[in-house]
Structure formats: C-alpha cells, structure tokens
C-alpha atoms as a PDB file:
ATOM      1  CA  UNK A   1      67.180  71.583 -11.947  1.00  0.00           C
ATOM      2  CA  UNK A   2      64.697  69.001 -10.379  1.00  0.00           C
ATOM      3  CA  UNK A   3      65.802  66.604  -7.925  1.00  0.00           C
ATOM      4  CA  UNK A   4      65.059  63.222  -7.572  1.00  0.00           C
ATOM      5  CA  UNK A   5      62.182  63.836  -5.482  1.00  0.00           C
ATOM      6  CA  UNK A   6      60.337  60.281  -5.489  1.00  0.00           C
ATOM      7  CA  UNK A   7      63.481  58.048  -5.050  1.00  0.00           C
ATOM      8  CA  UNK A   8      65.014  60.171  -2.070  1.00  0.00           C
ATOM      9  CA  UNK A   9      61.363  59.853  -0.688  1.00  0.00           C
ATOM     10  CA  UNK A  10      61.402  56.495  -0.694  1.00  0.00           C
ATOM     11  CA  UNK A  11      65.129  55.993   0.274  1.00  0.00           C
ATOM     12  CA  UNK A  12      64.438  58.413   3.460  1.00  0.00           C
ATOM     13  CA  UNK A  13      61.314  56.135   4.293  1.00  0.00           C
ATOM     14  CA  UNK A  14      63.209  52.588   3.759  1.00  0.00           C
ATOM     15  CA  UNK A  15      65.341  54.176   6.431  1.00  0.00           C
ATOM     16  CA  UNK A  16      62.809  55.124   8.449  1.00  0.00           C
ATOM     17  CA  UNK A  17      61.597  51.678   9.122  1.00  0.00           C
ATOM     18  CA  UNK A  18      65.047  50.184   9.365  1.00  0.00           C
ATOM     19  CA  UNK A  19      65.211  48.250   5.968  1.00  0.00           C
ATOM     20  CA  UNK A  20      67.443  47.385   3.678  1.00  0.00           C
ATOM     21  CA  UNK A  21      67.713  47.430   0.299  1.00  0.00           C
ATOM     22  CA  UNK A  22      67.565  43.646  -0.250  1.00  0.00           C
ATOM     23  CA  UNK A  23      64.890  43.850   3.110  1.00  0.00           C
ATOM     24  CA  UNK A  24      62.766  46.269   0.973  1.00  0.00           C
ATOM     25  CA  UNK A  25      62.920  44.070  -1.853  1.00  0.00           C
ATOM     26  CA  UNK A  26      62.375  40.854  -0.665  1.00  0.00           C
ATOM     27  CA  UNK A  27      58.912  42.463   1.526  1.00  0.00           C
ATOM     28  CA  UNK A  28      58.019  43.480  -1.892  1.00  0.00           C
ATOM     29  CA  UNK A  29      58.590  40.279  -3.483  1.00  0.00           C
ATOM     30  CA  UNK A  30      60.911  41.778  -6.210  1.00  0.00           C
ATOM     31  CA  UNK A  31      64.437  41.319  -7.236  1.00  0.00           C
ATOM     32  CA  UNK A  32      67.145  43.169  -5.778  1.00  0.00           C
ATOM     33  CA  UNK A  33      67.838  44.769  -8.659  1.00  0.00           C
ATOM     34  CA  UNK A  34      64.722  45.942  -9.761  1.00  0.00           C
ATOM     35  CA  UNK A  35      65.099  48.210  -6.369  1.00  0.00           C
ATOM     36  CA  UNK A  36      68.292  49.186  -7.354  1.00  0.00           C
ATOM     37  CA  UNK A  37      67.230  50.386 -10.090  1.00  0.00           C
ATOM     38  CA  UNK A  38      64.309  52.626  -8.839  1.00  0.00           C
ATOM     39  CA  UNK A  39      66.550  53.902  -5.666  1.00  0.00           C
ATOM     40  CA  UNK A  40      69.298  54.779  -8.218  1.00  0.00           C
ATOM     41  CA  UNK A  41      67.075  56.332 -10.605  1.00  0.00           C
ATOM     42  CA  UNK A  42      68.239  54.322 -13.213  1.00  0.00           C
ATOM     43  CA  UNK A  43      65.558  52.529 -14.566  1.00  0.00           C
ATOM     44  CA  UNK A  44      61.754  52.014 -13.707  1.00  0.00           C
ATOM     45  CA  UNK A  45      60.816  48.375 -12.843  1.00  0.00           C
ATOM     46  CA  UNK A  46      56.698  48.786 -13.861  1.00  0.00           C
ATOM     47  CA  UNK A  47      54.138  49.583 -11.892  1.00  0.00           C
ATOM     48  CA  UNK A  48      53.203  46.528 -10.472  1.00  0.00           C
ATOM     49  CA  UNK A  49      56.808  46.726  -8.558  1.00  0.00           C
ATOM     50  CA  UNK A  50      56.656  50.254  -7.641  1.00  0.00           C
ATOM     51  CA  UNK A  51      53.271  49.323  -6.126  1.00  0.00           C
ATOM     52  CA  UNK A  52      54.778  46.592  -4.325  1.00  0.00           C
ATOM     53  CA  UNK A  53      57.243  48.903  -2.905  1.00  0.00           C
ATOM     54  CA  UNK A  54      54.776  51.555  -1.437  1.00  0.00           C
ATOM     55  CA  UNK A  55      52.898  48.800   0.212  1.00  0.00           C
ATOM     56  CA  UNK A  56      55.866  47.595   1.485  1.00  0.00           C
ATOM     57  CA  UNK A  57      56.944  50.842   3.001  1.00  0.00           C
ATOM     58  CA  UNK A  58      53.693  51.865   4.289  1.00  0.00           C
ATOM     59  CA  UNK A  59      53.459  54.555   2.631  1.00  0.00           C
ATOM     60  CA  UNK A  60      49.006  55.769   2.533  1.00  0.00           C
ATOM     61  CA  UNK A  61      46.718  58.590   2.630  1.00  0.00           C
ATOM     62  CA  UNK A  62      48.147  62.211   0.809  1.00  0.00           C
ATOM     63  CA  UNK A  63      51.844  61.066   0.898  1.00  0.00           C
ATOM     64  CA  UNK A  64      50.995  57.933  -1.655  1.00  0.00           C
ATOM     65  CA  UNK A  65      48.858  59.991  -3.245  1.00  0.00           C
ATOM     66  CA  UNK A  66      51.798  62.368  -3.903  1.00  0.00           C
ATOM     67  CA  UNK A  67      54.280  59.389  -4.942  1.00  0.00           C
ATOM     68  CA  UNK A  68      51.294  57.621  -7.260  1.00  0.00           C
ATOM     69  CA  UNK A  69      52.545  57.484 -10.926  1.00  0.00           C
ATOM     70  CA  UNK A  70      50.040  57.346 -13.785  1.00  0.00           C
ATOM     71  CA  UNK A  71      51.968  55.948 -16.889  1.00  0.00           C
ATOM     72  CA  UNK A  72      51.571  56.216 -20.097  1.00  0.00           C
ATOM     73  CA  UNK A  73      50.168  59.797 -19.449  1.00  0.00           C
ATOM     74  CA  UNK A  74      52.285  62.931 -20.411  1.00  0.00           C
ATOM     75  CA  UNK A  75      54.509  65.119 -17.884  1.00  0.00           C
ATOM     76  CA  UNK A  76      52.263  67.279 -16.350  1.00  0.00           C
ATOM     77  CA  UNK A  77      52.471  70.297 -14.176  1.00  0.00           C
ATOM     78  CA  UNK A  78      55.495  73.102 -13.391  1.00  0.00           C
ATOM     79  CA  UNK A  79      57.710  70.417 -14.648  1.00  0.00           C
ATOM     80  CA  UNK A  80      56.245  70.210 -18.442  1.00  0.00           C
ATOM     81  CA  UNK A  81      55.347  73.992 -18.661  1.00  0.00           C
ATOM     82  CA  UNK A  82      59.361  74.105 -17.803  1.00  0.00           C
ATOM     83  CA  UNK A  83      59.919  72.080 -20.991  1.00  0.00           C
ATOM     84  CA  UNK A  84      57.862  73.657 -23.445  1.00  0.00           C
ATOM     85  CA  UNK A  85      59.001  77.072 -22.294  1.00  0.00           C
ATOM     86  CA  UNK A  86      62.670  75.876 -22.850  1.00  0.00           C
ATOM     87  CA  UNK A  87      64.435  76.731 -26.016  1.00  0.00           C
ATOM     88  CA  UNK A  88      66.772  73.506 -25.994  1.00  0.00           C
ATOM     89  CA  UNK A  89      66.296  70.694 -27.996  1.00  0.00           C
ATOM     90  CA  UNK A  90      64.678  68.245 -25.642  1.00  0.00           C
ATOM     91  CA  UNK A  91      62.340  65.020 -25.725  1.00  0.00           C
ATOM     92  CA  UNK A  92      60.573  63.391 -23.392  1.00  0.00           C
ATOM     93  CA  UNK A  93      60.925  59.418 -23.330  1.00  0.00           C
ATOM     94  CA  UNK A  94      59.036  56.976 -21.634  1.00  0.00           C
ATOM     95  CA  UNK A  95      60.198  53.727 -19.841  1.00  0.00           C
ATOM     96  CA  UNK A  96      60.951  51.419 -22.871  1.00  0.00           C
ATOM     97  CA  UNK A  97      62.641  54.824 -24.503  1.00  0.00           C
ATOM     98  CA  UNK A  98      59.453  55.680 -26.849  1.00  0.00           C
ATOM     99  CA  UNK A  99      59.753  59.562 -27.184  1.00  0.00           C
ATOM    100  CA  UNK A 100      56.679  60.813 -26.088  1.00  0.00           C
ATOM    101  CA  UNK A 101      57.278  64.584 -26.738  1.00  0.00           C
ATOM    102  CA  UNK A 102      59.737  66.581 -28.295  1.00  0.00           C
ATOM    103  CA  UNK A 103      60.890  70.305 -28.759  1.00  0.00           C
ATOM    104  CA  UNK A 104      59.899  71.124 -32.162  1.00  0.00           C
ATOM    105  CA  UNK A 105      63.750  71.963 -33.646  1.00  0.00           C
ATOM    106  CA  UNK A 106      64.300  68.317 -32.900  1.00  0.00           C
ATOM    107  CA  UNK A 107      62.478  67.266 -35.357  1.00  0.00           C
ATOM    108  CA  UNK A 108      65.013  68.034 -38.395  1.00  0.00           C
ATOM    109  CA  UNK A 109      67.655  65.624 -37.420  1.00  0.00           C
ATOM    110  CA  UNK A 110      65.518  63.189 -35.132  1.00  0.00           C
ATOM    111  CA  UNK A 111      62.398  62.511 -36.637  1.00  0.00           C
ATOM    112  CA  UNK A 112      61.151  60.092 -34.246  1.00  0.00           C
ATOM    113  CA  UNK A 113      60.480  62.826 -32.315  1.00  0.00           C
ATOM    114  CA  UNK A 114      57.439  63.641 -34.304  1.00  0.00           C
ATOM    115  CA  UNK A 115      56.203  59.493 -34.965  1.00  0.00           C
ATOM    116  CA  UNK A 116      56.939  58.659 -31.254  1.00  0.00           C
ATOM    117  CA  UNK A 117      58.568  55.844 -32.026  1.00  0.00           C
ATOM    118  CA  UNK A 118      61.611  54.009 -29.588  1.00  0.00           C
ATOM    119  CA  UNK A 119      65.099  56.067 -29.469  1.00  0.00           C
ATOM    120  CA  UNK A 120      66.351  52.482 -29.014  1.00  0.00           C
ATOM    121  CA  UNK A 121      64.500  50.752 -31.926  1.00  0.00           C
ATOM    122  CA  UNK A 122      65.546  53.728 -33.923  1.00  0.00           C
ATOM    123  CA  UNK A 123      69.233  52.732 -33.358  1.00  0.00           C
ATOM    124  CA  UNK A 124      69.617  49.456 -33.149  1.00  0.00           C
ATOM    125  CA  UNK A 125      66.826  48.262 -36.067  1.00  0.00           C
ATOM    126  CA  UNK A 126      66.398  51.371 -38.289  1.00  0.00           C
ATOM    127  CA  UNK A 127      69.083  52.069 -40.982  1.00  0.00           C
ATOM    128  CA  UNK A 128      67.846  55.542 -40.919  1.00  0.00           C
ATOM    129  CA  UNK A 129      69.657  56.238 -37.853  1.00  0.00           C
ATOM    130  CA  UNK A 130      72.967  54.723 -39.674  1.00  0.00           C
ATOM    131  CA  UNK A 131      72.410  57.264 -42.314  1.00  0.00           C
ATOM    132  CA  UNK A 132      71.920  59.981 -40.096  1.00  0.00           C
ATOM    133  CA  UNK A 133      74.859  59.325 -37.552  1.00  0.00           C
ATOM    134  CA  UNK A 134      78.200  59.070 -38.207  1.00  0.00           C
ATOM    135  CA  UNK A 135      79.158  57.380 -34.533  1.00  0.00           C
ATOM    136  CA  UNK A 136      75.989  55.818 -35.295  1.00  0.00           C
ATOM    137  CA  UNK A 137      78.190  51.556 -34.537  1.00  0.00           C
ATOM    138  CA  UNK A 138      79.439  53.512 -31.458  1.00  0.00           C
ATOM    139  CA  UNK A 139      75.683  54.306 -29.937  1.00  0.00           C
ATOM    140  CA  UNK A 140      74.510  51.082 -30.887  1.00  0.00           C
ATOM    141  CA  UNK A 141      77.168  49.899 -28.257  1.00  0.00           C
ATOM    142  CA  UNK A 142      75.763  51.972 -25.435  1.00  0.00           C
ATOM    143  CA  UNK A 143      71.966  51.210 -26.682  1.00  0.00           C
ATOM    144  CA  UNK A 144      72.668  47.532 -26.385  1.00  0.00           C
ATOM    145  CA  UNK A 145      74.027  48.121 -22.799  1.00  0.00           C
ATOM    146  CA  UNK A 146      70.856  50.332 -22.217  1.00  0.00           C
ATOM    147  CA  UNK A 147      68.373  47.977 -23.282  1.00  0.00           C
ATOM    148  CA  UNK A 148      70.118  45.365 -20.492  1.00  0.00           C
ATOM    149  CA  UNK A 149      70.042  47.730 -18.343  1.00  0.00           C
ATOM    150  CA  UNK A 150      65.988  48.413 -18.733  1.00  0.00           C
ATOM    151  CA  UNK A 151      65.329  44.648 -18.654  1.00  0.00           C
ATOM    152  CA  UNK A 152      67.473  44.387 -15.488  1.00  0.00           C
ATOM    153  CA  UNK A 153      64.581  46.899 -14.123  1.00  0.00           C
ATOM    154  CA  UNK A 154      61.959  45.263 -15.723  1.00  0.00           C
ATOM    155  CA  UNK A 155      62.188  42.100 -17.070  1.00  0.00           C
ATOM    156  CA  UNK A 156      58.701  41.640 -17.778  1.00  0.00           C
ATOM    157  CA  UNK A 157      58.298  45.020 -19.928  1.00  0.00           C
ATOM    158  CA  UNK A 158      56.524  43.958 -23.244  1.00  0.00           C
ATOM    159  CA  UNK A 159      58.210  46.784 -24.961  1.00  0.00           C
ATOM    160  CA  UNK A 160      61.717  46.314 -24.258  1.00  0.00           C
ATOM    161  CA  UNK A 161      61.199  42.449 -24.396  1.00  0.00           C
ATOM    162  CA  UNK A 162      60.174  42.646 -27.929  1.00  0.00           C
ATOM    163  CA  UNK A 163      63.251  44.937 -29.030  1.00  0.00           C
ATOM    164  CA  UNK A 164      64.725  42.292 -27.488  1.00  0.00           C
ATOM    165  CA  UNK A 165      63.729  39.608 -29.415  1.00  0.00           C
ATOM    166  CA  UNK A 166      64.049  41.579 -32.498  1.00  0.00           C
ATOM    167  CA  UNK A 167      68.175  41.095 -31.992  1.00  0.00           C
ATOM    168  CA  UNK A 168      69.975  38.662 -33.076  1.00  0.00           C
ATOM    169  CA  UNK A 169      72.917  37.314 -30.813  1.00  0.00           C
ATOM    170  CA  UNK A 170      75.232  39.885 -32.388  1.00  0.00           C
ATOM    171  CA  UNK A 171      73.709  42.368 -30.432  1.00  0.00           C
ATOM    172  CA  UNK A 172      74.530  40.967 -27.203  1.00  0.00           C
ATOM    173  CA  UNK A 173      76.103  44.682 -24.563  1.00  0.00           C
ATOM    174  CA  UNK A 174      79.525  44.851 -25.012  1.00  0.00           C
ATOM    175  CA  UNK A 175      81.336  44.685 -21.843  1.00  0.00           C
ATOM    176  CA  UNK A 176      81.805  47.796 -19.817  1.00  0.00           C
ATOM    177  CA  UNK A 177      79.532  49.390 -22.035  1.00  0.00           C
ATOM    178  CA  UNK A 178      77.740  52.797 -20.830  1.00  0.00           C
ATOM    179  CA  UNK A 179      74.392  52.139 -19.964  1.00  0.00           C
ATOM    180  CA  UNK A 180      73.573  55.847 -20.417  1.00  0.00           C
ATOM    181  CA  UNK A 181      73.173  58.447 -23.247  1.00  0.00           C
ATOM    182  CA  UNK A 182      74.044  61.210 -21.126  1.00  0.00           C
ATOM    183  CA  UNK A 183      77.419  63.024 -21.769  1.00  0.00           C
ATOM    184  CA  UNK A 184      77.357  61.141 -25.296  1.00  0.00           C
ATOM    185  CA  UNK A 185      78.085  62.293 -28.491  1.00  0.00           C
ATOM    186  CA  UNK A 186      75.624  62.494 -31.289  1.00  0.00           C
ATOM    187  CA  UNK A 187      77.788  63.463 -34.698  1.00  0.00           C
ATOM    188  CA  UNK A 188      75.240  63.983 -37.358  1.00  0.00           C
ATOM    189  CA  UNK A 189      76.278  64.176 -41.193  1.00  0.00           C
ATOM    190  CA  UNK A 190      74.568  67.056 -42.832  1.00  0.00           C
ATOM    191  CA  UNK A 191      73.482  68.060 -45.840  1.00  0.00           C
ATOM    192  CA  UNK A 192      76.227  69.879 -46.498  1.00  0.00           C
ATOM    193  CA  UNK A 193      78.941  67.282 -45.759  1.00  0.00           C
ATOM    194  CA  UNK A 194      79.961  68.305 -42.597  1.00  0.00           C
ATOM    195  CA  UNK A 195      79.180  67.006 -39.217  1.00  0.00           C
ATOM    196  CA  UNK A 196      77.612  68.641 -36.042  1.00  0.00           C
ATOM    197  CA  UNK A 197      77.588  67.443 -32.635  1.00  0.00           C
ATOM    198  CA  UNK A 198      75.306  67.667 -30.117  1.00  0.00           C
ATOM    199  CA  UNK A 199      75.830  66.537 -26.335  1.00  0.00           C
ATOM    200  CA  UNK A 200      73.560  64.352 -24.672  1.00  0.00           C
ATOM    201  CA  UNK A 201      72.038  64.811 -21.292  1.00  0.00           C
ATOM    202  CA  UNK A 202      69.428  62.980 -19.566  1.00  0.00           C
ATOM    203  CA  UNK A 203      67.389  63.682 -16.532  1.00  0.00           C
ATOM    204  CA  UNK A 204      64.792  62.253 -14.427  1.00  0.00           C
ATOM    205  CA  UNK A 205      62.036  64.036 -13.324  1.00  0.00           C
ATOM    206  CA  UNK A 206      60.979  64.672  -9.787  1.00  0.00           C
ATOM    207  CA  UNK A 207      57.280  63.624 -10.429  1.00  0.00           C
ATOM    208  CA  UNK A 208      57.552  60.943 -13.176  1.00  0.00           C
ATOM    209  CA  UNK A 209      60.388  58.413 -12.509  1.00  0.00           C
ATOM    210  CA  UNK A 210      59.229  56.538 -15.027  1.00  0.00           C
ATOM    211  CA  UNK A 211      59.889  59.232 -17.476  1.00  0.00           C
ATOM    212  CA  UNK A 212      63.620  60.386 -18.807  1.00  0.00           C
ATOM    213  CA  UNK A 213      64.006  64.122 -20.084  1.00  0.00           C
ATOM    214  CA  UNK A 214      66.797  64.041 -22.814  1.00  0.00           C
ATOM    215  CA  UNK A 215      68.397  67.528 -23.917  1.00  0.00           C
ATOM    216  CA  UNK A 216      70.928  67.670 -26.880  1.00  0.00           C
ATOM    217  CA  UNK A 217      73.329  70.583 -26.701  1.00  0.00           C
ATOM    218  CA  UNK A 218      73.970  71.395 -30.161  1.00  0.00           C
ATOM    219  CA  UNK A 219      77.605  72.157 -31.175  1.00  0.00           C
ATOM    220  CA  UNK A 220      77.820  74.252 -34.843  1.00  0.00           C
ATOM    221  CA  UNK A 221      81.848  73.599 -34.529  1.00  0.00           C
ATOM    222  CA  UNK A 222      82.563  70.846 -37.727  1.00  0.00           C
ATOM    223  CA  UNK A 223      84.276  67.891 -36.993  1.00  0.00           C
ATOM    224  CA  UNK A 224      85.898  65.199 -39.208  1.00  0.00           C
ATOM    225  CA  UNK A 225      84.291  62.337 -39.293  1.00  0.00           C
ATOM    226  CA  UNK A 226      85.665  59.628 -36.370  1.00  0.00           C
ATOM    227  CA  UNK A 227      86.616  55.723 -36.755  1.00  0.00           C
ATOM    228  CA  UNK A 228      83.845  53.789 -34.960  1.00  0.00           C
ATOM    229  CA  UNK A 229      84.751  51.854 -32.058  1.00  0.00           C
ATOM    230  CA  UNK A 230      84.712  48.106 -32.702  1.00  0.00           C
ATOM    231  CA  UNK A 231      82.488  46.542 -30.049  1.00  0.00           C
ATOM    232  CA  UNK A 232      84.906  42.899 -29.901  1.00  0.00           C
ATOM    233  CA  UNK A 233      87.962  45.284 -28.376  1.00  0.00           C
ATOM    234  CA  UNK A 234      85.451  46.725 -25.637  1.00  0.00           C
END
C-alpha cells in the first residue's frame, strides 16, 4: 500500500555518506538500538532522536522539510483521506499505542477507539479487555513484549514509562514473545455466545513513522473458545 518512505530515505542517505548503523548512531549520540528501531520501522525513538539523526545525516533545506514529523498531530494528507474512505475496521495509534482515530464500526467491540485511550493499557490494566477477549492472557503476552519493545526505542517516553510502572514484576515479556500485533488473533465473545475473529495487521505510514495504522479483518466463521497459552512454558 504505502511504503516505508522515511526509513528507506534515511537508510539510502546513511549509505550515501558511508555510515554505519552503529556510525549513525553514535554521531547522533543515541543508542544503537534506538536506530534500529527507526531503520526497521519498528518503533519510533522520540523526536529529540530522530532530530539527532537528520543532523547527523545532513539532511537540510526541502528534503528535511519533507522528512520533518509533527507529533501528536493527526495523519494528514492522501494517506488519511485513504483511511477514512476505507471500509475496514482500522485505527490509527500513536507512538505509546494511544488510538488516535478509528473507523467508526470499531467502535462496538473496541471502545477505546472512541475515548482514545492506550491499546496497551487497555490490555494489560483494564479488565474490560478480559471480558471482551477470549485469547485475551494470550495478547497480554505479546503486549508485554510490545511495550519492551517501545522502551527499547524510547526509553525516555513518559507514556510507555508509566504503563510501565503500572506492572508489577509478573508482567515481565515472556521469552520469544511477538513484539507485534500483526497477523494476531483477536477472538471476541459476543453477545450471543459465540466468538468472532478478526486478524490483525499493522502498518506504518510513509509520512508519519511515528504513527502505526492497525486494520482488523473480521472473520463471521464461530470458533470454540481456545485454552490460553501459559506465559511460564513460553
């Protein structure tokens, strides 16, 4: 759909100049990983970093101007009208997984959508989300691997350090855990009894790497109830 537009840019120019990653990284006076991260697409390591990382590539005039990132503002543009037009279920979440935006048949079955609170909050604090989810213990597992993942990027993000420190030891990542919703499985209980699924997917945007775009592929087909996957045997 989009490609990674801002992380090949910067990959091609750290190239360019003859750097390596932990070159780029130490110009920039960041951690390795934090680099990683951004190259990757996997996680955004603040603003301060990404800075650091344009400065340290040279980058100036229209072509930094292109690759500037405004947080905290909404997807803007071709991408956003793309979005809105579509007729998936889709949210839009921000760095520390707030969802900023959502399609509005998402609401039903994730109401965060509409309170824009944290996707990773929602699972990991809220017994809503236990309620709602039947693999619910199973995405805590990945959510805890996520939110190690973010602070690997970002160490110094208020939000994510705060969910942090919400969690007790228990909630340490399992080993080998995904550190990605996309290709999960969301199996919701319904009011009816029976269960739906819907697939996850996630995507970064070519404008906004800060920003993840999260579909769920709905699946009507029923399916029994699974046993949760104890975290201790991961």
């Amino acid at each position: 759909m989009f490609s990674m537009v801002t992380k090949d840019i910067l990959i091609a120019r750290r190239h360019s100049v003859g750097l390596s990653q932990q070159q780029l990284a130490q110009q920039a006076g960041i951690a390795p990983e934090r680099l990683e991260a951004l190259e990757a697409g996997t996680g955004w390591p603040g603003a301060e970093a990404y800075t650091a990382v344009l400065d340290a590539l040279g980058i100036e005039g229209p072509e930094r101007e292109r690759l500037e990132v405004q947080t905290g503002a909404p997807l803007s543009g071709d991408e956003r009208a793309f979005f809105l037009a579509s007729t998936s279920l889709w949210a839009i979440a921000d760095h520390s997984w707030r969802i900023t935006e959502g399609s509005p048949a998402l609401t039903e079955q994730l109401p965060l959508a509409t309170d824009r609170s944290s996707l990773l909050a929602w699972l990991l604090l809220d017994s809503d989300a236990e309620r709602r989810l039947v693999n619910h213990r199973d995405l805590t597992v990945i959510a805890r691997a996520v939110l190690q993942a973010g602070l690997r990027a970002n160490p110094d993000d208020p939000a994510l350090t705060e969910l942090r420190e919400q969690l007790d030891q228990d909630h340490s990542p399992a080993p080998g855990a995904p550190t990605s919703f996309d290709g999960t499985e969301w199996i919701w209980r319904t009011g009816a009894g029976l269960h739906t699924v819907w697939r996850c997917l996630n995507m970064r945007t070519g404008q906004r790497p800060d920003l993840t775009v999260i579909f769920f592929m709905p699946d009507d087909t029923p399916v029994a109830a699974p046993e949760p996957v104890d975290a201790s045997e991961e």
